[in-house]
C-alpha atoms as a PDB file:
ATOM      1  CA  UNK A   1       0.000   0.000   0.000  1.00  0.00           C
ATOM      2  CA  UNK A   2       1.657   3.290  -0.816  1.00  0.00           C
ATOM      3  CA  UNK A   3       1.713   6.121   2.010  1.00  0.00           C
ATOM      4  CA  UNK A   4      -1.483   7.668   0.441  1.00  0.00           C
ATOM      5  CA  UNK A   5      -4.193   4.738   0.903  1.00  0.00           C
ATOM      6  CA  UNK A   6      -2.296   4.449   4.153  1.00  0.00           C
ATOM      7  CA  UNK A   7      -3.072   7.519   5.563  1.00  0.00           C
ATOM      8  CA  UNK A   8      -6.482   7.737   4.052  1.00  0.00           C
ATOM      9  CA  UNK A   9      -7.682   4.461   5.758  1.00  0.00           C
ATOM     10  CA  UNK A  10      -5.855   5.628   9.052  1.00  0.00           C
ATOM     11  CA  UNK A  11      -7.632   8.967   8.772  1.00  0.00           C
ATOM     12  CA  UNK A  12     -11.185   6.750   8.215  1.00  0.00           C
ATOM     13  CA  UNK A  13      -9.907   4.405  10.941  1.00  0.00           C
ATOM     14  CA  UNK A  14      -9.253   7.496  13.546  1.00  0.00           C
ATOM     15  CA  UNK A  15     -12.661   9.144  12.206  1.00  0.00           C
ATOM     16  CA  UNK A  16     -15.124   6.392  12.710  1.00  0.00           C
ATOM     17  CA  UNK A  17     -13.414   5.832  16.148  1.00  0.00           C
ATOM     18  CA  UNK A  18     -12.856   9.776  17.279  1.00  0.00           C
ATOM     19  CA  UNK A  19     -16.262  10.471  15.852  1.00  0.00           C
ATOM     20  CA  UNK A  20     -17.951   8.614  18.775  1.00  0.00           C
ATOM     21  CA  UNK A  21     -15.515   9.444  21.116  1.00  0.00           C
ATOM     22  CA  UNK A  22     -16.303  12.838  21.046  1.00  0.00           C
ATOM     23  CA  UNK A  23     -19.733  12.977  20.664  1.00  0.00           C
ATOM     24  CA  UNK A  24     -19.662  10.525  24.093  1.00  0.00           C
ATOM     25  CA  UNK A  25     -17.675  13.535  25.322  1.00  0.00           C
ATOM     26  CA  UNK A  26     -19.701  15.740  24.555  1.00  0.00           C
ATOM     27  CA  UNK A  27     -23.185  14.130  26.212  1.00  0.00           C
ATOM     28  CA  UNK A  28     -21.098  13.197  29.445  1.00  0.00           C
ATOM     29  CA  UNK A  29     -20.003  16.877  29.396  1.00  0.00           C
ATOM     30  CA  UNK A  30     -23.947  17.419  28.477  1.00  0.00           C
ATOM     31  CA  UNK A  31     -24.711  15.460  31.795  1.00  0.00           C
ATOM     32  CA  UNK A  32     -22.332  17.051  34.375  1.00  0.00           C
ATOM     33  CA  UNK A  33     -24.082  20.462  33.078  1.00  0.00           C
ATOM     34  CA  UNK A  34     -27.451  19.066  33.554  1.00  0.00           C
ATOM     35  CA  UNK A  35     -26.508  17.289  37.008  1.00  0.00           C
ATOM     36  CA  UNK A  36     -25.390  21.030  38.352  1.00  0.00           C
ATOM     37  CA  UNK A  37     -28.858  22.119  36.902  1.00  0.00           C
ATOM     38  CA  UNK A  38     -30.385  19.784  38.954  1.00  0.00           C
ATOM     39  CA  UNK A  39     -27.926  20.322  41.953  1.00  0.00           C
ATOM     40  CA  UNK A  40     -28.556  24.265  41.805  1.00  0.00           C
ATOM     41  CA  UNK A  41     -32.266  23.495  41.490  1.00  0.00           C
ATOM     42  CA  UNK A  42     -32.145  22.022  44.471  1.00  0.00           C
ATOM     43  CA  UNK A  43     -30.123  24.673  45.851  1.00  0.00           C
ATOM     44  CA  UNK A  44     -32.811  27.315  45.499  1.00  0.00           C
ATOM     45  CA  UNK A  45     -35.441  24.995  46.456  1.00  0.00           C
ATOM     46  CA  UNK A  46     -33.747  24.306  50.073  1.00  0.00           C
ATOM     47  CA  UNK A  47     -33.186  28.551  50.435  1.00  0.00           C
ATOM     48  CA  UNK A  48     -36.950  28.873  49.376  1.00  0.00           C
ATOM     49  CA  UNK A  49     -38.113  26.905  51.609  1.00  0.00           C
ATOM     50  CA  UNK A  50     -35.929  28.490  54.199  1.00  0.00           C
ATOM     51  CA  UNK A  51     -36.664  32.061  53.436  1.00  0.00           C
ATOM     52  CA  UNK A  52     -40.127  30.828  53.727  1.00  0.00           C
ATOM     53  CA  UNK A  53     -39.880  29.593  57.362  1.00  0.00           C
ATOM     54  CA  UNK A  54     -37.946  32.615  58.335  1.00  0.00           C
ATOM     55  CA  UNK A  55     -41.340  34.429  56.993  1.00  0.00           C
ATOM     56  CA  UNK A  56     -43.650  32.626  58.913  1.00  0.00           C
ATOM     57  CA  UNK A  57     -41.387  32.710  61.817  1.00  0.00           C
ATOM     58  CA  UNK A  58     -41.301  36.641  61.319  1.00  0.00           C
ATOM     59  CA  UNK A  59     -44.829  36.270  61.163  1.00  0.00           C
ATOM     60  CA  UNK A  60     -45.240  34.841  64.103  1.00  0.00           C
ATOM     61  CA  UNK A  61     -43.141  36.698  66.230  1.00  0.00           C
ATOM     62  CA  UNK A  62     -44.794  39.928  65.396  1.00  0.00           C
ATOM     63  CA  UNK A  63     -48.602  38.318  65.860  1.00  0.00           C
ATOM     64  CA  UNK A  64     -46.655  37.364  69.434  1.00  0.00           C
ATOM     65  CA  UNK A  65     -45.861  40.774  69.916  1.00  0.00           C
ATOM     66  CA  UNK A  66     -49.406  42.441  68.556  1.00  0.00           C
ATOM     67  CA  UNK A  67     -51.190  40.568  71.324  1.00  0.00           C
ATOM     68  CA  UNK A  68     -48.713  41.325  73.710  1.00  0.00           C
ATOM     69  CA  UNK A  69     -49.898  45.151  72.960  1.00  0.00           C
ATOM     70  CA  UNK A  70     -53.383  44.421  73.174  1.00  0.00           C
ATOM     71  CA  UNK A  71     -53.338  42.659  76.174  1.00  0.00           C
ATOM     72  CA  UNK A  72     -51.208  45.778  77.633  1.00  0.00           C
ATOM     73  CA  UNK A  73     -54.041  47.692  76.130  1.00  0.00           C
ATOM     74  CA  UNK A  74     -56.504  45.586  77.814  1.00  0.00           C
ATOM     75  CA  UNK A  75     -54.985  46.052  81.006  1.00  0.00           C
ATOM     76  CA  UNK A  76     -54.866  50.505  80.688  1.00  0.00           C
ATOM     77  CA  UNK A  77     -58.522  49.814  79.925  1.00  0.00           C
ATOM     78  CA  UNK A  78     -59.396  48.341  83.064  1.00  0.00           C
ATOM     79  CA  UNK A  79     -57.379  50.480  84.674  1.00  0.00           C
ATOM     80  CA  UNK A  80     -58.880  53.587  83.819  1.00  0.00           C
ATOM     81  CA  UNK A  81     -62.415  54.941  84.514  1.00  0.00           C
ATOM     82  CA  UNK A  82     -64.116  51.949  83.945  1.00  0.00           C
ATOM     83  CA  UNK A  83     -63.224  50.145  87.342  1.00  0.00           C
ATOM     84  CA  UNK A  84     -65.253  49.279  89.697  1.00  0.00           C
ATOM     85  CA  UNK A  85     -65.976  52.436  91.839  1.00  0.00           C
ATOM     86  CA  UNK A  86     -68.030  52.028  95.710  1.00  0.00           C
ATOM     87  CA  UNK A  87     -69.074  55.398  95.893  1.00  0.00           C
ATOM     88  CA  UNK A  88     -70.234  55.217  92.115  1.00  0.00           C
ATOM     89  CA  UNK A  89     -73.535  53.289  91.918  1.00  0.00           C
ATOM     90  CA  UNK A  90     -72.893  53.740  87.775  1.00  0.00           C
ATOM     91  CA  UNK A  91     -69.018  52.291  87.131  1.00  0.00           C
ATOM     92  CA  UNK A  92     -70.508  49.364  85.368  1.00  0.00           C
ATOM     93  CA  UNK A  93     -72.240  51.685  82.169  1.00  0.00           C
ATOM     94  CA  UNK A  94     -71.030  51.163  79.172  1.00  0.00           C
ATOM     95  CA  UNK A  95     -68.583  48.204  79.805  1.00  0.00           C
ATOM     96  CA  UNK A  96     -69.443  45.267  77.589  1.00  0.00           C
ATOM     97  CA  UNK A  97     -69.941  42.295  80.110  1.00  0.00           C
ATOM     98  CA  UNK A  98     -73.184  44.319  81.190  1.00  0.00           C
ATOM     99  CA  UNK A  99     -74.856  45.010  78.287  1.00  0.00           C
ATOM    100  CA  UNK A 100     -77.584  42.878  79.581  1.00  0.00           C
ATOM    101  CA  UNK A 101     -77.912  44.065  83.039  1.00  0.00           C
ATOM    102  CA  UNK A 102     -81.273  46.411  83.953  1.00  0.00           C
ATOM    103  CA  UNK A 103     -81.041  46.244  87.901  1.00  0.00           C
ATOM    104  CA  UNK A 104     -81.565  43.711  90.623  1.00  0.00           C
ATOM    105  CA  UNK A 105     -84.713  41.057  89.491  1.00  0.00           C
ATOM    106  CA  UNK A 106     -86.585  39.186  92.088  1.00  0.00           C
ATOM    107  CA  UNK A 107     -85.416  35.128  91.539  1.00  0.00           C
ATOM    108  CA  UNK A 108     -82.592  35.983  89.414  1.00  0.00           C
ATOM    109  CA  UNK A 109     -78.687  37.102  90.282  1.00  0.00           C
ATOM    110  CA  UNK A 110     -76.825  38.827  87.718  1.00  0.00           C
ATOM    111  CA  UNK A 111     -73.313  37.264  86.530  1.00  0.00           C
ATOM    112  CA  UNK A 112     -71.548  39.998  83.974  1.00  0.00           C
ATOM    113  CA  UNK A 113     -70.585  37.814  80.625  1.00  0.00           C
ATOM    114  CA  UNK A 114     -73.073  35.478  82.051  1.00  0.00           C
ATOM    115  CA  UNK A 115     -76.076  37.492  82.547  1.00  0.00           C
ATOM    116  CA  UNK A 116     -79.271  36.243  84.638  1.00  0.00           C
ATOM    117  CA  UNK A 117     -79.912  33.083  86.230  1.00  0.00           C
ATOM    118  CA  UNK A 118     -82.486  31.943  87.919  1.00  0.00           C
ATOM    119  CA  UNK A 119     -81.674  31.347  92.214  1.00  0.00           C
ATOM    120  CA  UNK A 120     -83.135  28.770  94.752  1.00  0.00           C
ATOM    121  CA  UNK A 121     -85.546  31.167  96.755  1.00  0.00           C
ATOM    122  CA  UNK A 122     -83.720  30.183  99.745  1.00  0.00           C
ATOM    123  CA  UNK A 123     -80.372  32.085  98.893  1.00  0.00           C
ATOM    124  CA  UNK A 124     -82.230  34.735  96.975  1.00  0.00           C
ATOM    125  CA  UNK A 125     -81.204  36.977  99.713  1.00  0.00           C
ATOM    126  CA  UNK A 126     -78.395  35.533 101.484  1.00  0.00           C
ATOM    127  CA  UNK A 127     -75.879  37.282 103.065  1.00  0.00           C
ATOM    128  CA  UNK A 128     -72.094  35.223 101.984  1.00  0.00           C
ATOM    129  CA  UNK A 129     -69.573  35.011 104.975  1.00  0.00           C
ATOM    130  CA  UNK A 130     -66.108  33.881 105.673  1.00  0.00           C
ATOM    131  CA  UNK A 131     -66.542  30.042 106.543  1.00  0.00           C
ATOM    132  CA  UNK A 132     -69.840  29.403 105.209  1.00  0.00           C
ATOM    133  CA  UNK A 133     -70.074  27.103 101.885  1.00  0.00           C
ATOM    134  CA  UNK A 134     -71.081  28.131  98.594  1.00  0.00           C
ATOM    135  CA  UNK A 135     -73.293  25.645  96.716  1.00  0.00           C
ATOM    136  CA  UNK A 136     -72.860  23.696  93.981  1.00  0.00           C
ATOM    137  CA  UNK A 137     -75.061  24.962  91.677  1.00  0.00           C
ATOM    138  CA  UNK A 138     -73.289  28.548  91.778  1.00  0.00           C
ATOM    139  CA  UNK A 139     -69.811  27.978  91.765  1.00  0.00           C
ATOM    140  CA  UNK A 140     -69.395  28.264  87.997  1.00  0.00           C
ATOM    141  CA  UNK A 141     -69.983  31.859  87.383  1.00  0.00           C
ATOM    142  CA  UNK A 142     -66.505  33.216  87.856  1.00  0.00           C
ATOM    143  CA  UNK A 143     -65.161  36.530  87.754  1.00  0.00           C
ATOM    144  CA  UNK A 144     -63.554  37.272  83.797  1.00  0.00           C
ATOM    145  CA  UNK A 145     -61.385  40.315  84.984  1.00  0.00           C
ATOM    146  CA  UNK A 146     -60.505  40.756  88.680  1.00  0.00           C
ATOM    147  CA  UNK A 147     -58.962  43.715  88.214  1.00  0.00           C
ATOM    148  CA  UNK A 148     -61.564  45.499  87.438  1.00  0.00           C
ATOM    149  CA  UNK A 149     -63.261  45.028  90.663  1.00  0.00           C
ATOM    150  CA  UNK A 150     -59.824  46.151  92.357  1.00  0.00           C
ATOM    151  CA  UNK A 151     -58.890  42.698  93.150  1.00  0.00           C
ATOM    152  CA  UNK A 152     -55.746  40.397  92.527  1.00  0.00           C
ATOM    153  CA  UNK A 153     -55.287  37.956  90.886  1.00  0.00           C
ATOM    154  CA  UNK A 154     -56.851  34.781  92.950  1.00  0.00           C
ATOM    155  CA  UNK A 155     -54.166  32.308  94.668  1.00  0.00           C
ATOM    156  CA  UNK A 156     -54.085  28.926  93.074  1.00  0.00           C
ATOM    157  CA  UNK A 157     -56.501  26.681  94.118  1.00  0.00           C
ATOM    158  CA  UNK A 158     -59.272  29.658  94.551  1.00  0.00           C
ATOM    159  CA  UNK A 159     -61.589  31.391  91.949  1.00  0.00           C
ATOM    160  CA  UNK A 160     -63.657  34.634  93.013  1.00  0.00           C
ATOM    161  CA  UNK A 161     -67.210  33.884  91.640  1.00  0.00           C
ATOM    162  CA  UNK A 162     -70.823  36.423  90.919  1.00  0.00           C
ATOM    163  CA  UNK A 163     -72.512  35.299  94.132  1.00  0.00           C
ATOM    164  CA  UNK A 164     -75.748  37.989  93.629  1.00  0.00           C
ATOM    165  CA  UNK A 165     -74.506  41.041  93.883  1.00  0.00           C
ATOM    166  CA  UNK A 166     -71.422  40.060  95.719  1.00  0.00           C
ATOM    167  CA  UNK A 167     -68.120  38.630  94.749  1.00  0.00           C
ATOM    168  CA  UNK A 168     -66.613  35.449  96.961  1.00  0.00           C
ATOM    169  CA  UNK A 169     -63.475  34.340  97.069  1.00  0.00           C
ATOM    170  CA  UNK A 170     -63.722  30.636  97.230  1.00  0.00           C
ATOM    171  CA  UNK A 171     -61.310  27.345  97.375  1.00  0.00           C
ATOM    172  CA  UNK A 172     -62.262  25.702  94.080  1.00  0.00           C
ATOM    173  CA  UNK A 173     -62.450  22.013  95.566  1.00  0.00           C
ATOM    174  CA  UNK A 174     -65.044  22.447  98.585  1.00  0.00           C
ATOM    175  CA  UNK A 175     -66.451  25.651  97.613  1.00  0.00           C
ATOM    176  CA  UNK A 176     -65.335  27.125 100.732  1.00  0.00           C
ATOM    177  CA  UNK A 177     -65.724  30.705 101.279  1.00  0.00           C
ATOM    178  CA  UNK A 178     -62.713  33.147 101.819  1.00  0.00           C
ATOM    179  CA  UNK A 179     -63.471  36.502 101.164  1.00  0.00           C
ATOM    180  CA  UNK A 180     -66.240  38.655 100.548  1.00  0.00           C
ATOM    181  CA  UNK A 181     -66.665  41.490  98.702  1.00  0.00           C
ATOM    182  CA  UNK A 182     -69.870  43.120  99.194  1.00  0.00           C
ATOM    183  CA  UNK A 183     -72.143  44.906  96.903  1.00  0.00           C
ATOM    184  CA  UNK A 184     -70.346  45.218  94.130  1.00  0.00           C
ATOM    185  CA  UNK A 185     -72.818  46.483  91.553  1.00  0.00           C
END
């Protein structure tokens, strides 16, 4: 074979061989491109889904931090002229939890945020004191907001309930009487 058949079926020879080399080059470079596609995809997917937990925990924290203020709100409410007042017989006007109340009814005690219930006829006019017991069927109708009747908070253990017109201070297990406040609307 003389040198030019020789080099033209080395040429074909490296051609037909090269050819597919290089195009198998070219898809595995075609791969590694598309596996950092899929790699950065991922990427932004994880900091989405982080930015998005940082949102809601942004969101959170400042719905935290809104009741916070109302509840401090609340409490300069209570503390201004709508507390409970002895020497005025008309504190309670106006305030929410008495929107039903239109005096003392014969049979019936007034609870604010509870409003009328019916009484035995026997402790339609009783008169609470230290010691004495409250019963049963009256030991639910607690007081919402003790502040606004001047009072603390109630010790644990004890609840200050509507009794008529009065508020008791009573030990939540034997409905024990502590305190009285009397008369207070």
């Amino acid at each position: 074979m003389n040198r030019l058949t020789r080099a033209a079926v080395i040429a074909v020879a490296l051609a037909t061989t090269a050819a597919p080399l290089a195009a198998e080059a070219q898809s595995r470079g075609d791969r590694h491109e598309r596996r950092y596609d899929r790699r950065d995809d991922r990427q932004d997917r994880r900091q989405d889904r982080r930015d998005d937990r940082r949102d809601y925990r942004s969101d959170r924290r400042d719905h935290r931090q809104d009741q916070r203020w109302d509840r401090r709100d609340d409490r300069r409410d209570y503390r201004s002229n709508q507390r409970w007042d002895r020497n005025n017989r008309n504190w309670y006007r106006g305030r929410s939890d008495f929107r039903d109340y239109h005096g003392a009814s014969n049979g019936h005690w007034y609870a604010p945020s509870y409003g009328y219930y019916r009484v035995d006829p026997r402790y339609s006019h009783q008169r609470w004191r230290r010691g004495s017991y409250l019963p049963a069927a009256y030991r639910g109708y607690y007081v919402r907001d003790p502040y606004v009747y001047g009072l603390r908070q109630a010790p644990r253990g004890y609840r200050y309930v509507h009794a008529g017109n009065d508020i008791v201070l009573m030990a939540v297990a034997t409905g024990l009487i502590v305190s009285v406040l009397a008369g207070a609307y």
